[in-house]
C-alpha atoms as a PDB file:
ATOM      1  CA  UNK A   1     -19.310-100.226 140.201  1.00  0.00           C
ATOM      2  CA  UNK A   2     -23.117-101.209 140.439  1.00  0.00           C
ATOM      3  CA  UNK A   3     -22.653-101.893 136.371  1.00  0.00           C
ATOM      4  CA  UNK A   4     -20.683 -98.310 135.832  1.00  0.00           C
ATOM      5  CA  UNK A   5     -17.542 -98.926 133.979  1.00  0.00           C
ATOM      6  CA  UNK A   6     -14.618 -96.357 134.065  1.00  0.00           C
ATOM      7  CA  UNK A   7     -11.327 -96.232 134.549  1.00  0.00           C
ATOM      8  CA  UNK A   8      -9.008 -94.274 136.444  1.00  0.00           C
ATOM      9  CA  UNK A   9      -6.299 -92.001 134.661  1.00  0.00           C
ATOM     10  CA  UNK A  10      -3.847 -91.033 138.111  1.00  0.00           C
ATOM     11  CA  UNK A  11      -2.577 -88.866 134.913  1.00  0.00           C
ATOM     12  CA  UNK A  12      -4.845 -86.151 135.773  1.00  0.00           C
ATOM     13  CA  UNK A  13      -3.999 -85.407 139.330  1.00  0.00           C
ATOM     14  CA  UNK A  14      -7.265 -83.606 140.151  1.00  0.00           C
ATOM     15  CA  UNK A  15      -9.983 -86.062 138.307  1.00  0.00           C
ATOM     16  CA  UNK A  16      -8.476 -89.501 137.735  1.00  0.00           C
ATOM     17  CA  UNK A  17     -11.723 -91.507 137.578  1.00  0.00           C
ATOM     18  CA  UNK A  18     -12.993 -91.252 133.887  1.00  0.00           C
ATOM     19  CA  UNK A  19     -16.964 -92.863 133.386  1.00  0.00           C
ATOM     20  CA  UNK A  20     -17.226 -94.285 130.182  1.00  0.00           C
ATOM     21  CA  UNK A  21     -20.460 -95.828 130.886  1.00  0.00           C
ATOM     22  CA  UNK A  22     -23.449 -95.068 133.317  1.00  0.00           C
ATOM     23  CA  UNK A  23     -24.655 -98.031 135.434  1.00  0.00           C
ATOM     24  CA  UNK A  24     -28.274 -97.924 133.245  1.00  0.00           C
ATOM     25  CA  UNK A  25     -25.974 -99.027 130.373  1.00  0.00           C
ATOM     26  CA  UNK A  26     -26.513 -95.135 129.031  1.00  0.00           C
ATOM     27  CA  UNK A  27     -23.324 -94.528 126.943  1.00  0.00           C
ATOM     28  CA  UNK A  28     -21.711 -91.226 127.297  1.00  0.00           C
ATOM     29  CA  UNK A  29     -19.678 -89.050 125.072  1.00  0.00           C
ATOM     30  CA  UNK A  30     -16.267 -91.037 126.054  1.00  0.00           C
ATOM     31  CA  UNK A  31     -18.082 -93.764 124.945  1.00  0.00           C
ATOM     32  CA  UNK A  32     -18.674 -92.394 121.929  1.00  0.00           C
ATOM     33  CA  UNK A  33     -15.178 -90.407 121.178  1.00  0.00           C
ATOM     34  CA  UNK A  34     -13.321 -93.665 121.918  1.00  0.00           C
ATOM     35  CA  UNK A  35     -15.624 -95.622 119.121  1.00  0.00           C
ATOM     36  CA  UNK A  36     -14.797 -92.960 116.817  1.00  0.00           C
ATOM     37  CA  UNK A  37     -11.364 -93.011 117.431  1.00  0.00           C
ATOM     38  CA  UNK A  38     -11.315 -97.007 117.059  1.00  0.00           C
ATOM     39  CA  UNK A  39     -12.826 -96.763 114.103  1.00  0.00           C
ATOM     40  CA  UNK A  40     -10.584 -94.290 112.316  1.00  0.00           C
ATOM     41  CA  UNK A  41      -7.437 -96.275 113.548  1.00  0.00           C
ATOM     42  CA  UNK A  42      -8.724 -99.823 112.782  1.00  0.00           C
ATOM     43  CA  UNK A  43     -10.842 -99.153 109.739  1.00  0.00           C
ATOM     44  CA  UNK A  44      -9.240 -96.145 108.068  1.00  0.00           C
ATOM     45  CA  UNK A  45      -5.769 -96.509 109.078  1.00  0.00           C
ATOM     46  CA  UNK A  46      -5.567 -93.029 110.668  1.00  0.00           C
ATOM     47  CA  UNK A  47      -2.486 -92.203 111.832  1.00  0.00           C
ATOM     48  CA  UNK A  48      -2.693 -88.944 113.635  1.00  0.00           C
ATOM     49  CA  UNK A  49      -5.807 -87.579 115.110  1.00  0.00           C
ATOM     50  CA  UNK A  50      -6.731 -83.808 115.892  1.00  0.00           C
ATOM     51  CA  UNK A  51      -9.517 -82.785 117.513  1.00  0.00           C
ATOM     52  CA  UNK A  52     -10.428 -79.093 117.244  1.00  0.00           C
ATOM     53  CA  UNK A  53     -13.016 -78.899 120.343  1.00  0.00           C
ATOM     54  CA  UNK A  54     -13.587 -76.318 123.029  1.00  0.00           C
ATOM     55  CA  UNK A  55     -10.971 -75.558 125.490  1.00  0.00           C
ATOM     56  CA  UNK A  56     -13.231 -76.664 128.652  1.00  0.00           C
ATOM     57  CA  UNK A  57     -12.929 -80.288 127.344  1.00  0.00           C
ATOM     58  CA  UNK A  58      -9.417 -80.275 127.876  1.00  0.00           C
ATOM     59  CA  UNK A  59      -9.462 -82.549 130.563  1.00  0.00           C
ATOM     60  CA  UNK A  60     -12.011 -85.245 128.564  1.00  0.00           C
ATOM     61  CA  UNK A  61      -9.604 -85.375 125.979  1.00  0.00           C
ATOM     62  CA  UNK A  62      -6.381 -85.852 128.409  1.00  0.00           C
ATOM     63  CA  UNK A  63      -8.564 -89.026 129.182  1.00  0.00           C
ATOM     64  CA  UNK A  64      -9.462 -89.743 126.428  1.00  0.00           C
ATOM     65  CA  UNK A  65      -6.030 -90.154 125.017  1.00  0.00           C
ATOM     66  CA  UNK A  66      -4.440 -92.273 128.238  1.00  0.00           C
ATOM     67  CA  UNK A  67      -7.498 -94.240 128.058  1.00  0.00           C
ATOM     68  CA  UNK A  68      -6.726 -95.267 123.980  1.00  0.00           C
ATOM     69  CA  UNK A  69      -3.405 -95.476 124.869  1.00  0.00           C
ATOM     70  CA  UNK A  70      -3.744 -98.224 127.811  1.00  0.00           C
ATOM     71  CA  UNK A  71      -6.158 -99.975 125.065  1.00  0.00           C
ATOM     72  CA  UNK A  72      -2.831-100.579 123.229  1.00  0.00           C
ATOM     73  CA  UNK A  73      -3.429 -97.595 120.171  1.00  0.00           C
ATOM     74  CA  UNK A  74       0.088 -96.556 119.619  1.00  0.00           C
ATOM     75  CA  UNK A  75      -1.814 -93.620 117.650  1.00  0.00           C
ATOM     76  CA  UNK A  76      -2.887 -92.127 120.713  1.00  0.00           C
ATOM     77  CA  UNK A  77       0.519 -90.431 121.177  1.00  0.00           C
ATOM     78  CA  UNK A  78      -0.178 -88.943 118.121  1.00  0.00           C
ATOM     79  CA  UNK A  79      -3.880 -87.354 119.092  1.00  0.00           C
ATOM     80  CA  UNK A  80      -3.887 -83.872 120.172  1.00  0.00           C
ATOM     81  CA  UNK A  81      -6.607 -81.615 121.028  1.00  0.00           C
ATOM     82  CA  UNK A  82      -6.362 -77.789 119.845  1.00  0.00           C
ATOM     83  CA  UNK A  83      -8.495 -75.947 122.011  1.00  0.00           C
ATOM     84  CA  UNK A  84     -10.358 -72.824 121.105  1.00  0.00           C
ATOM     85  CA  UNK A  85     -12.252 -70.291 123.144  1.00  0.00           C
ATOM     86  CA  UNK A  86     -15.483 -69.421 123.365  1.00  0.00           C
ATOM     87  CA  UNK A  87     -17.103 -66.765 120.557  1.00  0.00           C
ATOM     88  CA  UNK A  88     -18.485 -63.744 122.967  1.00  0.00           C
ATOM     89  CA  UNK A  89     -20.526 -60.472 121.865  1.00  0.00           C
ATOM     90  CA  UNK A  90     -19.120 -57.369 122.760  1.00  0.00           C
ATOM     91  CA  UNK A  91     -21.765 -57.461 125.298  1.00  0.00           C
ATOM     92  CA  UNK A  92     -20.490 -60.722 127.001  1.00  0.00           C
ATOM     93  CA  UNK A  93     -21.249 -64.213 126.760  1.00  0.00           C
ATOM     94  CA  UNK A  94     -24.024 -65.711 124.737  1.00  0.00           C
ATOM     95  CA  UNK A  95     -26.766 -67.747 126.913  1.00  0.00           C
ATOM     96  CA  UNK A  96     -30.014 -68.686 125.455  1.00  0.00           C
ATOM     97  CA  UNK A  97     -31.376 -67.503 129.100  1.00  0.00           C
ATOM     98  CA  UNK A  98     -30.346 -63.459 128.476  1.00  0.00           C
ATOM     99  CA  UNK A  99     -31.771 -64.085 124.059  1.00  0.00           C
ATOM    100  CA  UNK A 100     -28.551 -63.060 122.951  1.00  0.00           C
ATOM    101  CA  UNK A 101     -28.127 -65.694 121.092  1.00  0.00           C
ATOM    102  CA  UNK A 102     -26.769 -65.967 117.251  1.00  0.00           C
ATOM    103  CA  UNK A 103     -28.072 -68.416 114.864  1.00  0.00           C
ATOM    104  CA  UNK A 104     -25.372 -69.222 111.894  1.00  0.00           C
ATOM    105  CA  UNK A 105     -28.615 -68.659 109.381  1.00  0.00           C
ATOM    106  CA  UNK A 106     -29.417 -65.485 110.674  1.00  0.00           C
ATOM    107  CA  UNK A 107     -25.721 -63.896 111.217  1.00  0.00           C
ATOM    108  CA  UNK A 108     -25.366 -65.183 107.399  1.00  0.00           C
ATOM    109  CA  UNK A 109     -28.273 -63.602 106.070  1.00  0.00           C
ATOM    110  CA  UNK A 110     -27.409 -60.422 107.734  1.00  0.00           C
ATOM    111  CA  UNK A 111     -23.620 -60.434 106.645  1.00  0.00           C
ATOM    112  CA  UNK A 112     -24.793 -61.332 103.083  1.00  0.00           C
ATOM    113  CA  UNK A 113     -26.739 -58.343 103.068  1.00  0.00           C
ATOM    114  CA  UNK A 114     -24.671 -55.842 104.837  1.00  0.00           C
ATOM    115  CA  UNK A 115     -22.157 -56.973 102.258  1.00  0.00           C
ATOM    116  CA  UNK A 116     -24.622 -56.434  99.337  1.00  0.00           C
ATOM    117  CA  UNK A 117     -25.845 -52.841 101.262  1.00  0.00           C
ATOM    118  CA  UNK A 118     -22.355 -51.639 101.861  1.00  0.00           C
ATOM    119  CA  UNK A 119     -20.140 -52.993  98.885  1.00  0.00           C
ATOM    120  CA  UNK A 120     -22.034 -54.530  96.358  1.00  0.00           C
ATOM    121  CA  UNK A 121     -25.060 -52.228  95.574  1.00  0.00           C
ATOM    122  CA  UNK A 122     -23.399 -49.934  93.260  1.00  0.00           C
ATOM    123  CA  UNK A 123     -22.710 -52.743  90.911  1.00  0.00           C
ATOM    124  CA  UNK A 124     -26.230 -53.631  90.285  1.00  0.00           C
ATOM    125  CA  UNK A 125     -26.584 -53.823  86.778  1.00  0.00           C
ATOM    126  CA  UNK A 126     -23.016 -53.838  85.695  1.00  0.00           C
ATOM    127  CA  UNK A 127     -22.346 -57.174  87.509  1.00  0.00           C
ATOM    128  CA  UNK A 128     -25.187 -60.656  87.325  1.00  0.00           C
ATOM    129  CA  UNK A 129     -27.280 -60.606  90.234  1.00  0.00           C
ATOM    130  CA  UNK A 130     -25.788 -64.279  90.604  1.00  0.00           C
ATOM    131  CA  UNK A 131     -22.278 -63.109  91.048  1.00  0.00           C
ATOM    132  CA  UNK A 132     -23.197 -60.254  93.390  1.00  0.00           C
ATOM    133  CA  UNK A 133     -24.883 -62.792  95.448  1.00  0.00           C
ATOM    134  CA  UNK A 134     -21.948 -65.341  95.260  1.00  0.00           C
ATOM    135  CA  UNK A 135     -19.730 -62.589  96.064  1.00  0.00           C
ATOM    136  CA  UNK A 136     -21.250 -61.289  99.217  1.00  0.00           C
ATOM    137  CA  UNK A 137     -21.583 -65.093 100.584  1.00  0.00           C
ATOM    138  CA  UNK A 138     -17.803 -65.149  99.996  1.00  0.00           C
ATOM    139  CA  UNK A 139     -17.356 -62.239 101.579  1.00  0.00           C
ATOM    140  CA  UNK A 140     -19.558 -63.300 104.570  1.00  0.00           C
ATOM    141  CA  UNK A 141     -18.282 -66.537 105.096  1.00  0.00           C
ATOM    142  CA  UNK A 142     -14.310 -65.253 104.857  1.00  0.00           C
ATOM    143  CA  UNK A 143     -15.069 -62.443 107.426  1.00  0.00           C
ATOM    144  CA  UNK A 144     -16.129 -65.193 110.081  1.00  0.00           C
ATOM    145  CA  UNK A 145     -13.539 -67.899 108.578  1.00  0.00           C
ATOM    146  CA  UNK A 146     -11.092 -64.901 109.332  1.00  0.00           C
ATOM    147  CA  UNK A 147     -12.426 -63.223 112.572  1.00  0.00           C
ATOM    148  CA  UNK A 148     -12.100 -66.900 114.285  1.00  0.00           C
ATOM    149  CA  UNK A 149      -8.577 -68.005 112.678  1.00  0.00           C
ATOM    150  CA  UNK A 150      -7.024 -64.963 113.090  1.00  0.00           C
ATOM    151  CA  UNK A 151      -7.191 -65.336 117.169  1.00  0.00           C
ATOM    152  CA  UNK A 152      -5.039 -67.496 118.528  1.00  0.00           C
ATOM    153  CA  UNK A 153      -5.799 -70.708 120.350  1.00  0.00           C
ATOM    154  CA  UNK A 154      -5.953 -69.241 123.748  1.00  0.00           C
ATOM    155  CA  UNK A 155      -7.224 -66.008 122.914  1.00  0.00           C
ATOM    156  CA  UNK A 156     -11.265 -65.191 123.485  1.00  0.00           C
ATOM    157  CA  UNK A 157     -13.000 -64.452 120.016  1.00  0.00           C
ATOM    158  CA  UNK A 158     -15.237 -61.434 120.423  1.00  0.00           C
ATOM    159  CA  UNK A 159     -17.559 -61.346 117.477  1.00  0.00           C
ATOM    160  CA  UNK A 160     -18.180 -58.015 116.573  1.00  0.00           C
ATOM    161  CA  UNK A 161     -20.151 -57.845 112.589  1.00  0.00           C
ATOM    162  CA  UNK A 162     -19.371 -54.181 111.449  1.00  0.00           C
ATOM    163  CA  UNK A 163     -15.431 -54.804 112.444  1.00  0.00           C
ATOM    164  CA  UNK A 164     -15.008 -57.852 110.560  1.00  0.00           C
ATOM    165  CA  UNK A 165     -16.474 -57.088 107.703  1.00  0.00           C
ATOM    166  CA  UNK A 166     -14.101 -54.250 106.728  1.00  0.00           C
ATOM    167  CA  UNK A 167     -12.089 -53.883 103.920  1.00  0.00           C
ATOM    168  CA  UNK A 168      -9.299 -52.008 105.823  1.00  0.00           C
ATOM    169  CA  UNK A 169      -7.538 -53.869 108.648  1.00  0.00           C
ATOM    170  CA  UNK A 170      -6.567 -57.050 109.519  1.00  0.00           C
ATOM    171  CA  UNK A 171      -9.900 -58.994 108.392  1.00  0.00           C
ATOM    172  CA  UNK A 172     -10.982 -61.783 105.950  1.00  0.00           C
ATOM    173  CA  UNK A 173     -12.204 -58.962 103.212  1.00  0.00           C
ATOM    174  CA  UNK A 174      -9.323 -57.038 103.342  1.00  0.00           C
ATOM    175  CA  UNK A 175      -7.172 -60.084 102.249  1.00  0.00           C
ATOM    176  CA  UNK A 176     -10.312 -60.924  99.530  1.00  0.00           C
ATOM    177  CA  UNK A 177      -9.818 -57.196  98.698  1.00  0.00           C
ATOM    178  CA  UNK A 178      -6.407 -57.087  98.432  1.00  0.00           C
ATOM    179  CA  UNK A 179      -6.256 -60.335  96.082  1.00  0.00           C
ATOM    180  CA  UNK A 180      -8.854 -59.007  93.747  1.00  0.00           C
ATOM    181  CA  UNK A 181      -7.106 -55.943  93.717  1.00  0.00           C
ATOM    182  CA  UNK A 182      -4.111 -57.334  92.356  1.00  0.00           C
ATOM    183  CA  UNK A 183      -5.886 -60.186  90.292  1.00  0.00           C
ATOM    184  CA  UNK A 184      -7.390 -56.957  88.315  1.00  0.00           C
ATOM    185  CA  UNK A 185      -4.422 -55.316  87.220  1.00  0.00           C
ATOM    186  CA  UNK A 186      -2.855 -59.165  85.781  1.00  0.00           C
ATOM    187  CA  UNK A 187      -6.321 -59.217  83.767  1.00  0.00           C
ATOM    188  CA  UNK A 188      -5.387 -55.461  82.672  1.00  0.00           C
ATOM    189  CA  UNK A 189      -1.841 -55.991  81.764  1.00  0.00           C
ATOM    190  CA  UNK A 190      -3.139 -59.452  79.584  1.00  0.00           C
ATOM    191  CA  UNK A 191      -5.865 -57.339  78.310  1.00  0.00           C
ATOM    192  CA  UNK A 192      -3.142 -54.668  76.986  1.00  0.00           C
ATOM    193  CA  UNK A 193      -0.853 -58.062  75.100  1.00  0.00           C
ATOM    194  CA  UNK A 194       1.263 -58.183  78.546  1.00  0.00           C
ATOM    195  CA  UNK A 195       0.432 -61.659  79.944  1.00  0.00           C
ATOM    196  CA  UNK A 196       2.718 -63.447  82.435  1.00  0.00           C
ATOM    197  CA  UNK A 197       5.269 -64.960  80.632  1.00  0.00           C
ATOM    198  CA  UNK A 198       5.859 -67.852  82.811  1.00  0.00           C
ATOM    199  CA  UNK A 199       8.239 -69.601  80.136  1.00  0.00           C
ATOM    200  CA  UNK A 200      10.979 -66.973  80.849  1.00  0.00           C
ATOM    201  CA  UNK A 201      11.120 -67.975  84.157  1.00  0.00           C
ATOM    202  CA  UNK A 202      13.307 -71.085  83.359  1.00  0.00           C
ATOM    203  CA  UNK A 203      16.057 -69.212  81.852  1.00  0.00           C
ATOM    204  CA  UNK A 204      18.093 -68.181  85.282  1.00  0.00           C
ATOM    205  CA  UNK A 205      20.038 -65.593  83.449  1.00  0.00           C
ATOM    206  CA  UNK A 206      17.624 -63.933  82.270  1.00  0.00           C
ATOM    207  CA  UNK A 207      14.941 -63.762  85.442  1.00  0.00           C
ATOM    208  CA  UNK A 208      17.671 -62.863  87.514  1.00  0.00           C
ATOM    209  CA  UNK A 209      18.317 -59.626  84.777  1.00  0.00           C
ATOM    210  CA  UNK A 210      14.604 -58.893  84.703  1.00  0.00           C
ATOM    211  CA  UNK A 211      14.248 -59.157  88.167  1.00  0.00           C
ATOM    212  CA  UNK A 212      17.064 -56.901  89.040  1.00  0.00           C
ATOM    213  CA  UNK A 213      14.907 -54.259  87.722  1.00  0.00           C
ATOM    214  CA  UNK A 214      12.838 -54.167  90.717  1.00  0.00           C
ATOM    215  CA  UNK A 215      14.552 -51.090  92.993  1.00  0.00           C
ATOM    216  CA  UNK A 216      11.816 -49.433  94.747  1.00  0.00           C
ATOM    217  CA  UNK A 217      11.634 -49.724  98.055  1.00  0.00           C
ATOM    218  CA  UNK A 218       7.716 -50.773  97.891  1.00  0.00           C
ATOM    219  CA  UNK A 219       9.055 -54.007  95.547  1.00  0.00           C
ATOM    220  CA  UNK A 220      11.860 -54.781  97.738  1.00  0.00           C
ATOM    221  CA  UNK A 221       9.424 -55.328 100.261  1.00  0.00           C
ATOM    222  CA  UNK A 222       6.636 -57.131  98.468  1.00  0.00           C
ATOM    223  CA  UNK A 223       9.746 -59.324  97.572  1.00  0.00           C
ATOM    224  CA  UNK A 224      10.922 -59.934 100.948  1.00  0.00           C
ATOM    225  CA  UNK A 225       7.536 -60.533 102.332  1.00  0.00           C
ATOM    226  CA  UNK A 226       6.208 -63.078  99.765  1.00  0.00           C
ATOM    227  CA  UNK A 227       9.584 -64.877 100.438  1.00  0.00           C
ATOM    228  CA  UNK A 228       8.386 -65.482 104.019  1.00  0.00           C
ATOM    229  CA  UNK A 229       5.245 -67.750 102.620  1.00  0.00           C
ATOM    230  CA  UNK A 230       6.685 -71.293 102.773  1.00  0.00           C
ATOM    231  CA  UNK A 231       8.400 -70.611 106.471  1.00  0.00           C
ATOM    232  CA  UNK A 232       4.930 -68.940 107.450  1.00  0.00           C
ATOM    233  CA  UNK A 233       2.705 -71.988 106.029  1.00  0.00           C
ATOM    234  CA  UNK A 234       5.248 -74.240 107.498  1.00  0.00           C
ATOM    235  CA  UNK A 235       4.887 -73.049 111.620  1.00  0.00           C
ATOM    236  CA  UNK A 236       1.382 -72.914 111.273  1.00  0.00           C
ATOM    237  CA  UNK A 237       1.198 -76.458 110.303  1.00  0.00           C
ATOM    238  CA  UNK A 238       3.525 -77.748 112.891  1.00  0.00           C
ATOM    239  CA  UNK A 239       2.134 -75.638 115.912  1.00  0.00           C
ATOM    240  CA  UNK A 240      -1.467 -76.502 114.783  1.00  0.00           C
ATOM    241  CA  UNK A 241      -1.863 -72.224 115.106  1.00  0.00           C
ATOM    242  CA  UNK A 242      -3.579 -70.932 111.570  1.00  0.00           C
ATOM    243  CA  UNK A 243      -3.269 -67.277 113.294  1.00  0.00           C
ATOM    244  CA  UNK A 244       0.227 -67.553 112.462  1.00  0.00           C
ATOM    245  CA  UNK A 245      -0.550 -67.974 108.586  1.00  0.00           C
ATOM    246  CA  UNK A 246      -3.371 -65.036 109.132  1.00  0.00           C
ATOM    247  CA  UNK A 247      -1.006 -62.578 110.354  1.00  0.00           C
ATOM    248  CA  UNK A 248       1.421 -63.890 107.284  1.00  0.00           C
ATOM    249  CA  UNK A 249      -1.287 -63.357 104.893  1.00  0.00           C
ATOM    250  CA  UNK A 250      -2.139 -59.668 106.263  1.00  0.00           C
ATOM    251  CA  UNK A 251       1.139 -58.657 106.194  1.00  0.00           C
ATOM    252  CA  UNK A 252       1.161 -59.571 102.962  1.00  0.00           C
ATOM    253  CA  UNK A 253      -1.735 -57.736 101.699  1.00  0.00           C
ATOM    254  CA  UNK A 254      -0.613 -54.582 103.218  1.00  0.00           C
ATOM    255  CA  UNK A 255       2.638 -54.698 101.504  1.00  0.00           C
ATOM    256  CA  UNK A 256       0.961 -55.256  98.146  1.00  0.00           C
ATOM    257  CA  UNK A 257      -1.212 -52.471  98.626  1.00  0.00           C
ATOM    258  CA  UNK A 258       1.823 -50.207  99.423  1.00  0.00           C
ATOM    259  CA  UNK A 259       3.319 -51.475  96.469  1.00  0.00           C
ATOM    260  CA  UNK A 260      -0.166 -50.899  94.965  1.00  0.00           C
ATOM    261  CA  UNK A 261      -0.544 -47.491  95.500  1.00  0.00           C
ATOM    262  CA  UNK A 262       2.789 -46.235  95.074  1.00  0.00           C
ATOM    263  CA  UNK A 263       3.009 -43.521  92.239  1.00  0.00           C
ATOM    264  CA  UNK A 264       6.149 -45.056  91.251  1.00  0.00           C
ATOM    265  CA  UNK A 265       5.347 -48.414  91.180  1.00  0.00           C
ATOM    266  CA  UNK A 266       2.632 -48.473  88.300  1.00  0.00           C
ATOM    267  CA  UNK A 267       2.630 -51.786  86.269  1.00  0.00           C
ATOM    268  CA  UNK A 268       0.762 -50.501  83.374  1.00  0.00           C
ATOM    269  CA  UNK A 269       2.373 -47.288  82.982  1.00  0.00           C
ATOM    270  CA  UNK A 270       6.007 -49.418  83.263  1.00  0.00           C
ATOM    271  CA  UNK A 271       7.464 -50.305  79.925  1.00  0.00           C
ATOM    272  CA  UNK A 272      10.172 -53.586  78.887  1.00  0.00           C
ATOM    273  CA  UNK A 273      11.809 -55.278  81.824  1.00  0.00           C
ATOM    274  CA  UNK A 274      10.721 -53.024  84.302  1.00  0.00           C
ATOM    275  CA  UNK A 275       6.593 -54.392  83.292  1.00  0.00           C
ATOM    276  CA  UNK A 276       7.555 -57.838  83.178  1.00  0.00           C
ATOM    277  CA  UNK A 277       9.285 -57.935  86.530  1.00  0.00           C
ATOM    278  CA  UNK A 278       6.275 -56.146  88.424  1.00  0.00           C
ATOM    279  CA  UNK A 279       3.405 -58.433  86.591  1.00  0.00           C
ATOM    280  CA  UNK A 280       5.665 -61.338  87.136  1.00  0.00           C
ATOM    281  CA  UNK A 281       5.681 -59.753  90.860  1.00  0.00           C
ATOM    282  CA  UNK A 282       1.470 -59.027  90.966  1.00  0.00           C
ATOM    283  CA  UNK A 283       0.728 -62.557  89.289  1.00  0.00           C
ATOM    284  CA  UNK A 284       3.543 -64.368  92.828  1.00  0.00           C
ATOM    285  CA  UNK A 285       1.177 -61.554  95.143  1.00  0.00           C
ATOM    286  CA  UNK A 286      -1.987 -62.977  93.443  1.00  0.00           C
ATOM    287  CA  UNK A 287      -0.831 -66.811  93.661  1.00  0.00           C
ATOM    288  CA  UNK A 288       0.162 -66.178  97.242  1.00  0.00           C
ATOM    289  CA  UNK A 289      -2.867 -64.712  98.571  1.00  0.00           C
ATOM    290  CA  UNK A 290      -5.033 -67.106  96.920  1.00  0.00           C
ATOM    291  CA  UNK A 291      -3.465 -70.519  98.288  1.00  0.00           C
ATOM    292  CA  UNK A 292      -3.091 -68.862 101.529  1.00  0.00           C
ATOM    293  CA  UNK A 293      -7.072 -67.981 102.208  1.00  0.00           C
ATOM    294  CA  UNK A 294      -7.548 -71.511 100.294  1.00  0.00           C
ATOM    295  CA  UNK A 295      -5.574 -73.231 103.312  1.00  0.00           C
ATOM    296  CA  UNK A 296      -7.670 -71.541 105.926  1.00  0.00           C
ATOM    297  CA  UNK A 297     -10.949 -72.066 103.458  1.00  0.00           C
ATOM    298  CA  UNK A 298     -12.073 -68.684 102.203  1.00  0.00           C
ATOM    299  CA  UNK A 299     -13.056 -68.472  98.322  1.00  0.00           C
ATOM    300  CA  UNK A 300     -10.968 -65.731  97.168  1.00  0.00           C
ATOM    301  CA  UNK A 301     -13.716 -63.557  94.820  1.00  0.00           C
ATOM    302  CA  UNK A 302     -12.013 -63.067  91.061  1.00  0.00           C
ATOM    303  CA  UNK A 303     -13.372 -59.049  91.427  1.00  0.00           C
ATOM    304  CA  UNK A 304     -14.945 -56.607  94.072  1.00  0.00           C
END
């Protein structure tokens, strides 16, 4: 119309008509998301497309998908959106109208060194400044990884600095806390000649006697929880719903501090069978925790 293009989607009942380009020839971002999209299915051979964008665009990307569709893309059954709410204050909404606004660079800087203030300080001069640095950027960056992954897809994400920087609850740094927790008592029991002796592992008869060692109820647990990894990983993949591997991942940090803290369940202090079952049982915690927070892209810190 009057050198508009667009085309109409009856799809979605309650806004069919779907510009693509403004009469003055100004391209608009449908212009530009259906470029994109021919370019990664022509050029790159993309096969399935997700587009992690804000859930108000819903209705753009419906449109966006019958519109590549009725171009003939056979991939566009195979594009999905995953919407995500908004990140709020505990104050409300941010608007660059009320100055409530967050820069990343500033809400970095001041995670980094409530981190450092909080954590880190007291091991100035026993650690490199470098790694205490390094550490509380990890830190940082996992606690806001974390805080947003955590909440599901339709859930509001209420930033909130002090809360998800903890090292007790369900946050990114109790999961870093938890895997450097258990990462120093492998480099402990190596330390004392007890490495993992991963060789063992391949005689069935004799894993399955060391392993029936393992009684306590605080094992039995860590046992049956680290079992639940691969079904975990597997739902959050197919939902497209990483709070279902962060609520995995907690659960499993809280059952390897139980097991952690437990009088009775002391690695060190354990002697024959009994040690090599519960290092061989720290060193599956450690592996578990690790390629977990790699999948949702948080550096797991090797101490803290």
């Amino acid at each position: 119309s009057d050198g508009a293009v667009g085309i109409f989607n009856e799809e979605v009942k309650h806004m069919p008509f779907f510009m693509l380009r403004k009469r003055d020839g100004t391209s608009l971002y449908a212009t530009k998301d259906l470029a994109l999209a021919r370019l990664k299915f022509e050029e790159h051979k993309i096969d399935r497309s997700i587009y992690v964008v804000d859930s108000r665009q819903s209705d753009h990307f419906r449109h966006v998908f019958l519109t590549l569709a009725k171009m003939g893309f056979t991939q566009a059954a195979r594009c999905e959106h995953v919407p995500y709410e908004m990140v709020e204050l505990p104050t409300g909404a941010m608007a660059a109208r009320s100055g409530n606004v967050i820069l990343f660079r500033a809400l970095r800087e001041g995670m980094v060194g409530h981190v450092v203030s909080h954590y880190l300080e007291k091991y100035r001069g026993e650690w490199p400044d470098a790694e205490i640095e390094a550490c509380a950027h990890q830190l940082a960056l996992g606690a806001i990884k974390y805080g947003m992954l955590s909440r599901d897809v339709n859930q509001k994400i209420v930033f909130e600095l002090e809360a998800w920087l903890e090292l007790e609850g369900n946050t990114g740094p109790y999961l870093q806390y938890a895997s450097a927790r258990v990462g120093s008592i492998l480099r402990k029991a190596e330390e004392a000649g007890q490495p993992i002796d991963r060789a063992l592992l391949e005689q069935p008869a004799r894993t399955h006697e060391v392993l029936a060692t393992l009684v306590q109820p605080e094992e039995r647990e860590l046992v049956a929880v680290l079992d639940g990894l691969r079904p975990a990983a597997a739902q959050a993949a197919a939902g497209l719903r990483p709070s279902l591997l962060c609520t995995y991942l907690h659960e499993l940090a809280k059952a390897a501090n139980r097991f952690v803290n437990a009088k009775h369940c002391r690695v060190l202090q354990s002697e024959g069978d009994l040690r090599i079952a519960r290092v061989w049982l720290m060193a599956a915690t450690h592996d578990a925790l690790r390629w977990g927070l790699a999948r949702l892209g948080i550096v797991a810190p090797s101490r803290l």
